[in-house]
N, C-alpha and C. Protein backbone atom coordinates (compact mmCIF):
# COMPACT_ATOMS: atom_id res chain seq x y z
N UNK A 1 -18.58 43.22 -3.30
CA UNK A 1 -19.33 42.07 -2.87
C UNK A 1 -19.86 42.35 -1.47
N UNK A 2 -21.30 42.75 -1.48
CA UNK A 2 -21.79 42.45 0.19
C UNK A 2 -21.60 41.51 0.82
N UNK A 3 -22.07 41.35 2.17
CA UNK A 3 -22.14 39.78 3.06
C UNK A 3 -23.05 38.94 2.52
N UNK A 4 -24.24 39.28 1.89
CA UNK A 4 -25.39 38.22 1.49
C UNK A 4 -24.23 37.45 0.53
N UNK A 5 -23.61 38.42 -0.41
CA UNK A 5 -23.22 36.98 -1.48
C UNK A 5 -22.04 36.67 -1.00
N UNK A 6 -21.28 36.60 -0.14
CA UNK A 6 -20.55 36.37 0.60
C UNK A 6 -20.56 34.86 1.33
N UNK A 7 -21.83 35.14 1.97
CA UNK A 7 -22.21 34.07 2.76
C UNK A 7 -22.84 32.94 1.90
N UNK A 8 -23.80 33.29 1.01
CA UNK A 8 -24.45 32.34 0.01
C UNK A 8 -23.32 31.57 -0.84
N UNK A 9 -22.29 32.44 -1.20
CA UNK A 9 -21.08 31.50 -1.80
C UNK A 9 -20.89 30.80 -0.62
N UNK A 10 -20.09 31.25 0.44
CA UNK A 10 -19.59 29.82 1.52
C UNK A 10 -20.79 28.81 1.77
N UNK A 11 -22.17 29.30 1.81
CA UNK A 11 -22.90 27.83 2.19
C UNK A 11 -23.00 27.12 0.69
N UNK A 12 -22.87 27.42 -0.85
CA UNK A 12 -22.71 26.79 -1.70
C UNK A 12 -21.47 26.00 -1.53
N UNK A 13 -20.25 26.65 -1.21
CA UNK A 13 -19.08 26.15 -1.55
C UNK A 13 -19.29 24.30 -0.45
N UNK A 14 -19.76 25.11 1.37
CA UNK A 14 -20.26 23.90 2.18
C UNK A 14 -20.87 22.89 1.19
N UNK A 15 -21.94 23.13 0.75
CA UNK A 15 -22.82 22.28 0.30
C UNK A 15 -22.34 20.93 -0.32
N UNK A 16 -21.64 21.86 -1.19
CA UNK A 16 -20.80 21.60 -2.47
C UNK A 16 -19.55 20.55 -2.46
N UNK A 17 -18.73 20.86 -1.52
CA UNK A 17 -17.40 20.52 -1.82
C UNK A 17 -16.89 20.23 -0.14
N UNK A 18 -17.73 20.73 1.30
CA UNK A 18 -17.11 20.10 2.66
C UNK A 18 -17.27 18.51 2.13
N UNK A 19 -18.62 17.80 2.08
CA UNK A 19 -18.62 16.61 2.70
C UNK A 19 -17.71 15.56 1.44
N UNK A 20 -16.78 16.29 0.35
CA UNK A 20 -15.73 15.31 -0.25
C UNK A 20 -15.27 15.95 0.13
N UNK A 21 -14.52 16.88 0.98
CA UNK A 21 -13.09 17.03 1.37
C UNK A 21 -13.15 16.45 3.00
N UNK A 22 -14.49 16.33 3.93
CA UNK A 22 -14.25 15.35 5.04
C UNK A 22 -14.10 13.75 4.20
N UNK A 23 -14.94 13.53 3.73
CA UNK A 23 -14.74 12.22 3.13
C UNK A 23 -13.23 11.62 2.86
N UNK A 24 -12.59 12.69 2.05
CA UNK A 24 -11.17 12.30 1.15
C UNK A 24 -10.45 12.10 2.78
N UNK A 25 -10.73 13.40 3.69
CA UNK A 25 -9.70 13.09 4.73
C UNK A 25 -9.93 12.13 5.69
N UNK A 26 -10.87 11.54 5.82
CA UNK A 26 -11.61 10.54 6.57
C UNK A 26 -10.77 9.11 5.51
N UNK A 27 -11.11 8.92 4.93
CA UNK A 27 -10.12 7.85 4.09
C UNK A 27 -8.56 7.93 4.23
N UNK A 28 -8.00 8.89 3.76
CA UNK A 28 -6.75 8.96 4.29
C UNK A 28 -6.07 8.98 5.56
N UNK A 29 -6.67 9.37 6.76
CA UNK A 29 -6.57 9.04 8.20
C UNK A 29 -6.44 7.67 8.21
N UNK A 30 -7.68 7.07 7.81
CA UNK A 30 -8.15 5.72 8.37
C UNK A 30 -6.87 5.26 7.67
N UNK A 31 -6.98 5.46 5.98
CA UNK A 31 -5.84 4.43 4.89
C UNK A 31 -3.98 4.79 5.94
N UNK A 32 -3.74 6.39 6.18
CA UNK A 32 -2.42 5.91 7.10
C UNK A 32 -2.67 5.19 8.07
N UNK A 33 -3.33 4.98 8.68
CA UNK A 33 -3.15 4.25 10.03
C UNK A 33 -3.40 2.61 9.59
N UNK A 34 -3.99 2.33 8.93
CA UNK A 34 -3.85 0.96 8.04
C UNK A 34 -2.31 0.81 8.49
N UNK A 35 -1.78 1.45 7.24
CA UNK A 35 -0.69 1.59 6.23
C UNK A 35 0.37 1.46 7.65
N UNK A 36 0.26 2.11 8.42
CA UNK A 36 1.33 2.20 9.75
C UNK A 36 1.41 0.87 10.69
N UNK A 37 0.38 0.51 10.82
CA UNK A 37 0.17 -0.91 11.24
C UNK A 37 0.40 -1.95 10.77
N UNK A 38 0.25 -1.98 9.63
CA UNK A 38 0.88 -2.47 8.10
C UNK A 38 2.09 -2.84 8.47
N UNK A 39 2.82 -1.55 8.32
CA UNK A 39 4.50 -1.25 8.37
C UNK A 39 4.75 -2.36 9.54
N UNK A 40 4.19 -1.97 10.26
CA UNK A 40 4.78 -2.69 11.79
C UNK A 40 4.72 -4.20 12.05
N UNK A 41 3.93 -4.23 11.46
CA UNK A 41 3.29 -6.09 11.45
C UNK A 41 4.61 -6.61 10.71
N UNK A 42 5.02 -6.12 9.32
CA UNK A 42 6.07 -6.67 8.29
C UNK A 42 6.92 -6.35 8.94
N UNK A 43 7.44 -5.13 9.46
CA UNK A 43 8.70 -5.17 10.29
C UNK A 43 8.96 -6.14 10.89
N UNK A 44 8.16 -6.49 11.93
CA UNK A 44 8.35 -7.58 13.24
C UNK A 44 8.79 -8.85 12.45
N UNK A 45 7.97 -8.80 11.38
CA UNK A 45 8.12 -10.33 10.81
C UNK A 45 9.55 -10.73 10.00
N UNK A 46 9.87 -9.00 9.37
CA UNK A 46 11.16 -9.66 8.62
C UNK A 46 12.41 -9.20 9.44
N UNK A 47 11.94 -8.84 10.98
CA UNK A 47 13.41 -8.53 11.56
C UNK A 47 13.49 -9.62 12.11
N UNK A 48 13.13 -10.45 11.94
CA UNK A 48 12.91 -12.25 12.89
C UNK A 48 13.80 -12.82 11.97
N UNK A 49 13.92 -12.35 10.22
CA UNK A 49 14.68 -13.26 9.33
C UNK A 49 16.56 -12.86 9.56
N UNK A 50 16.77 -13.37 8.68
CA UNK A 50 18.51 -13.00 8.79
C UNK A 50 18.59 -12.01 7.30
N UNK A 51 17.60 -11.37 6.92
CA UNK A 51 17.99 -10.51 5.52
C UNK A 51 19.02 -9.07 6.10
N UNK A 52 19.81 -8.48 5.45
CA UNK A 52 20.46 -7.76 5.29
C UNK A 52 20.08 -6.41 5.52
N UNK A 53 19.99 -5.97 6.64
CA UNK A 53 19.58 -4.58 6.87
C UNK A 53 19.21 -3.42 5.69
N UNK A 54 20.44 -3.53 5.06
CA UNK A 54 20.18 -2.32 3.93
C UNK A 54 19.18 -2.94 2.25
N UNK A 55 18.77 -4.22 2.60
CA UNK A 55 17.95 -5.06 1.53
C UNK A 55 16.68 -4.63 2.32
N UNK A 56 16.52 -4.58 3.52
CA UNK A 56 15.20 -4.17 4.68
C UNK A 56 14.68 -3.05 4.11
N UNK A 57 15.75 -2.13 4.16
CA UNK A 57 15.36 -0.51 4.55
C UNK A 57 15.07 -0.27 2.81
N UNK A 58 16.09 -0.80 1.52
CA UNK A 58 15.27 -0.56 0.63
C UNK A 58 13.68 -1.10 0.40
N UNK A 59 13.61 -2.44 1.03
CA UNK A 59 12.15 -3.39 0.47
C UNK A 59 11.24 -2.06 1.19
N UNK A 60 11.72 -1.47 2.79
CA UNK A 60 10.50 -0.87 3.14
C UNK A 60 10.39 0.38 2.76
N UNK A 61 11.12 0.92 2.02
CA UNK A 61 10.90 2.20 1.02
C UNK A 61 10.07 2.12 0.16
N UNK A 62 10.50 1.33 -0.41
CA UNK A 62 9.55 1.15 -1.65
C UNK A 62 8.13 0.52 -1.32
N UNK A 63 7.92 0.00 -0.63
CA UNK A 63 6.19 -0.83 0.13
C UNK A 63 5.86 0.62 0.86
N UNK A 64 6.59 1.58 1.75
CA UNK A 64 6.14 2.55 2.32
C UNK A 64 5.39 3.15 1.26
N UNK A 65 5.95 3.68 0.06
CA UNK A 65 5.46 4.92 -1.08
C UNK A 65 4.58 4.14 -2.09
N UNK A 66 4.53 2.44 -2.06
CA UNK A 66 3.59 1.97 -2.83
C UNK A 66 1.98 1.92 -2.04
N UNK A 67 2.59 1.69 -0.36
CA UNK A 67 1.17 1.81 0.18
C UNK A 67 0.60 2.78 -0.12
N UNK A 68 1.31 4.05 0.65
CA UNK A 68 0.77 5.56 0.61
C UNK A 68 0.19 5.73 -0.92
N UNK A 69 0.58 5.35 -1.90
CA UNK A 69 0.02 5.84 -3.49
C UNK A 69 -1.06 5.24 -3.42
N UNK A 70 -1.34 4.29 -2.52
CA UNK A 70 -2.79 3.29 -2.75
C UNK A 70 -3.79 3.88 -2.06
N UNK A 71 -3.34 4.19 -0.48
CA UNK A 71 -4.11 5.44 0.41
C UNK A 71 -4.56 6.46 -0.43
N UNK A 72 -3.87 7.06 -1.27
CA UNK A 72 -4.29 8.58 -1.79
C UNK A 72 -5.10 8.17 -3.06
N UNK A 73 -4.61 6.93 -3.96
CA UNK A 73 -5.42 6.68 -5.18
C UNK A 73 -6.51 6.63 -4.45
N UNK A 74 -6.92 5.46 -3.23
CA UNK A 74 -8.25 5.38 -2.93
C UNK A 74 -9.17 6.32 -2.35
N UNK A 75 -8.11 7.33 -1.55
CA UNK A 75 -8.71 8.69 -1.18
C UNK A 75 -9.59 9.59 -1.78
N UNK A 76 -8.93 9.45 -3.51
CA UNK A 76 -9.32 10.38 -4.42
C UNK A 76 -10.34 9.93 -5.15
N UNK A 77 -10.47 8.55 -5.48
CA UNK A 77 -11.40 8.30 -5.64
C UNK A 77 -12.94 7.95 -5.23
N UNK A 78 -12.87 7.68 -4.02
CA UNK A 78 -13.86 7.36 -3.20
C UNK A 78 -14.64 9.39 -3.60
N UNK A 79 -13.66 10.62 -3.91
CA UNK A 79 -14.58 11.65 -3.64
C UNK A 79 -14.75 11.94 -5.20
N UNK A 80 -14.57 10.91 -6.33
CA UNK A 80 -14.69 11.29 -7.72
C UNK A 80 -14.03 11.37 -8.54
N UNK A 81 -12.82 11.80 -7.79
CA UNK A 81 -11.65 11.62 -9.35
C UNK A 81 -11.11 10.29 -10.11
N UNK A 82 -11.45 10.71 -11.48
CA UNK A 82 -10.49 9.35 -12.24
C UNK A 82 -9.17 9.92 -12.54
N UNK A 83 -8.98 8.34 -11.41
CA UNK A 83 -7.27 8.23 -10.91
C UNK A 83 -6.81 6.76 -12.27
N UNK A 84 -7.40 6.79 -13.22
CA UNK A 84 -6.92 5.51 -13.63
C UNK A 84 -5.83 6.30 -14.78
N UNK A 85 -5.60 7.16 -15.06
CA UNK A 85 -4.92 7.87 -16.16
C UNK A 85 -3.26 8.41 -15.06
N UNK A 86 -3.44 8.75 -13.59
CA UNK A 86 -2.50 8.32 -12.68
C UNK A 86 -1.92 7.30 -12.53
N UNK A 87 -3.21 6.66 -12.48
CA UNK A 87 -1.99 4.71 -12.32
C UNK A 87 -1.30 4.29 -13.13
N UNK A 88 -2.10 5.17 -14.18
CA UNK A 88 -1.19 4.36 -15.13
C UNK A 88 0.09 5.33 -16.08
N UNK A 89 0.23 6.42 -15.17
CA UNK A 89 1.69 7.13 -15.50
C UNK A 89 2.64 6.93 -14.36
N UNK A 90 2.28 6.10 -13.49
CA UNK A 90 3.04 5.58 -12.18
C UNK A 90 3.47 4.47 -12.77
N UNK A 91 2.51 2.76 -13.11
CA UNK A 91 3.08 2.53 -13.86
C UNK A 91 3.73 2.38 -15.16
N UNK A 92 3.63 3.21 -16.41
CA UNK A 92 4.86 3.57 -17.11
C UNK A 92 6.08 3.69 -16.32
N UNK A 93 6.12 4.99 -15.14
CA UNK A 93 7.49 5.36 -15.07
C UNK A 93 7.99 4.12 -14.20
N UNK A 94 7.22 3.33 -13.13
CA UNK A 94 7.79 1.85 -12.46
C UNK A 94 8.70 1.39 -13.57
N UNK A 95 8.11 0.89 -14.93
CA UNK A 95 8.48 0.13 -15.59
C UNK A 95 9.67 0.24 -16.18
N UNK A 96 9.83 1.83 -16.60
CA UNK A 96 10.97 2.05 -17.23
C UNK A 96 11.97 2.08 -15.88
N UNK A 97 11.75 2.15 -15.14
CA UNK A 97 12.81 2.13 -13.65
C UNK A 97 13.30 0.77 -13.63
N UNK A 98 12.49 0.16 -13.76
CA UNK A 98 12.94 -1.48 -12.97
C UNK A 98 13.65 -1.60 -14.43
N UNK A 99 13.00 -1.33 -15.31
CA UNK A 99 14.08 -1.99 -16.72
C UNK A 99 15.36 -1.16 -16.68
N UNK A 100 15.87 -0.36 -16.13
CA UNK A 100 16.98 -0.12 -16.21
C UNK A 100 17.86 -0.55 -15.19
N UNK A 101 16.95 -0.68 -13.74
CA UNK A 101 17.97 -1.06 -13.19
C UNK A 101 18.47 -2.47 -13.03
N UNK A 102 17.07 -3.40 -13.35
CA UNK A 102 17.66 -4.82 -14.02
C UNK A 102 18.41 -5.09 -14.73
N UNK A 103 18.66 -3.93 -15.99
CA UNK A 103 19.69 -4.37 -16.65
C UNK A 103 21.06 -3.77 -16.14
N UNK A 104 21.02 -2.32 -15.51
CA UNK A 104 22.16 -2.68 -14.86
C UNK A 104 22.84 -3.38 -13.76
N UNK A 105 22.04 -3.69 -13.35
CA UNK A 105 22.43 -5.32 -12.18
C UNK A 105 22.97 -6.09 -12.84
N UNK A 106 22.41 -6.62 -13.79
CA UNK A 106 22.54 -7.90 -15.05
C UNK A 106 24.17 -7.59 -15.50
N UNK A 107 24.27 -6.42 -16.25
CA UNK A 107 25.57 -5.65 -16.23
C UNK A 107 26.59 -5.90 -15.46
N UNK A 108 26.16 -5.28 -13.90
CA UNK A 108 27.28 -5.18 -13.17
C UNK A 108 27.20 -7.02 -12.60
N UNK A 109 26.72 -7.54 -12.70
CA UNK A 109 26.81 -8.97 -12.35
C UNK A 109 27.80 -9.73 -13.32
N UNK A 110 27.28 -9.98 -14.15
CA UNK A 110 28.26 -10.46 -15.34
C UNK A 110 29.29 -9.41 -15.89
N UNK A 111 29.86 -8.23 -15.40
CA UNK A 111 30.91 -7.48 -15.63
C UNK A 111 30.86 -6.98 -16.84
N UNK A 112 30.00 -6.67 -17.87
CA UNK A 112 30.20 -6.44 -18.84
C UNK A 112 29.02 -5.04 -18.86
N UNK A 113 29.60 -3.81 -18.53
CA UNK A 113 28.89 -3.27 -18.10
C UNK A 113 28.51 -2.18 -18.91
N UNK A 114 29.54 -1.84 -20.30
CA UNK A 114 29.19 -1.09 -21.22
C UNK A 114 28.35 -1.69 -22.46
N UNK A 115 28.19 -3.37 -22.48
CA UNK A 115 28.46 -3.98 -23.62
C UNK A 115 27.06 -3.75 -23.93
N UNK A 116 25.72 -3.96 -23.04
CA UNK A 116 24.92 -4.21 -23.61
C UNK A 116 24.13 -2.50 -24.29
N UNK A 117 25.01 -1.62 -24.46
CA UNK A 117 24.56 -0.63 -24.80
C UNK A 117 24.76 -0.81 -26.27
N UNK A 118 26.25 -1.06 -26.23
CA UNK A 118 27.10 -1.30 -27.69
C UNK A 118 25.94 -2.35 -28.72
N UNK A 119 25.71 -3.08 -27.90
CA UNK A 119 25.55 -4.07 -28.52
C UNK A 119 23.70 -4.28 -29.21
N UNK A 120 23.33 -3.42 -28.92
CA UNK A 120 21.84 -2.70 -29.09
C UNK A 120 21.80 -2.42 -30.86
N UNK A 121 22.89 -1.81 -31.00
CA UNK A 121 22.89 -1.19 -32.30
C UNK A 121 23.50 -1.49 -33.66
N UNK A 122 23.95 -3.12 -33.18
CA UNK A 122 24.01 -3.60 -34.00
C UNK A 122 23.29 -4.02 -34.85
């Protein structure tokens, strides 16, 4: 490969593919710094309540990695990709999460913690 096609690939590839990869990162800058400000605003507000520290730190786990998935869905799309076949294997796996661990809450709440397995197959 000489420099001519060398160079003619990089100003194709420029042409081509810089101004969605400034774009994607231009969205995601802006979407964390949202997202961080975000964080901080809800912090202030629910360290004012009397909730339970370790009920805190889970609620803001889970709002941290639901924002950020929203930053990057919107990232990716704003430069073209269909993200709707993503969302919707995020939620599948949400769903099957929360259904298990509702029912084992439910379980360990009412003490009966093997039963509702047993009791499936009847």
């Amino acid at each position: 490969m000489n420099d001519f096609d060398f160079i003619s690939a990089l100003n194709s590839f420029n042409e081509k593919y810089l101004p969605k990869i400034l774009i994607f990162l231009l969205v995601f800058v802006v979407g964390s710094l949202i997202v961080k400000l975000l964080l901080k605003l809800i912090r202030k507000i629910i360290d004012k309540s009397k909730i339970e520290r370790t009920v805190i730190t889970f609620f803001f786990s889970i709002l941290k990695i639901v924002l950020y998935l929203i930053v990057v869905m919107t990232a990716l799309s704003t430069i073209g990709v269909n993200v709707s076949s993503i969302i919707t294997t995020f939620a599948a796996a949400a769903n099957v999460g929360c259904g298990n661990y509702c029912r084992s809450c439910i379980a360990g709440i009412t003490g009966k913690c093997g039963e509702w397995r047993s009791n499936s197959y009847k």
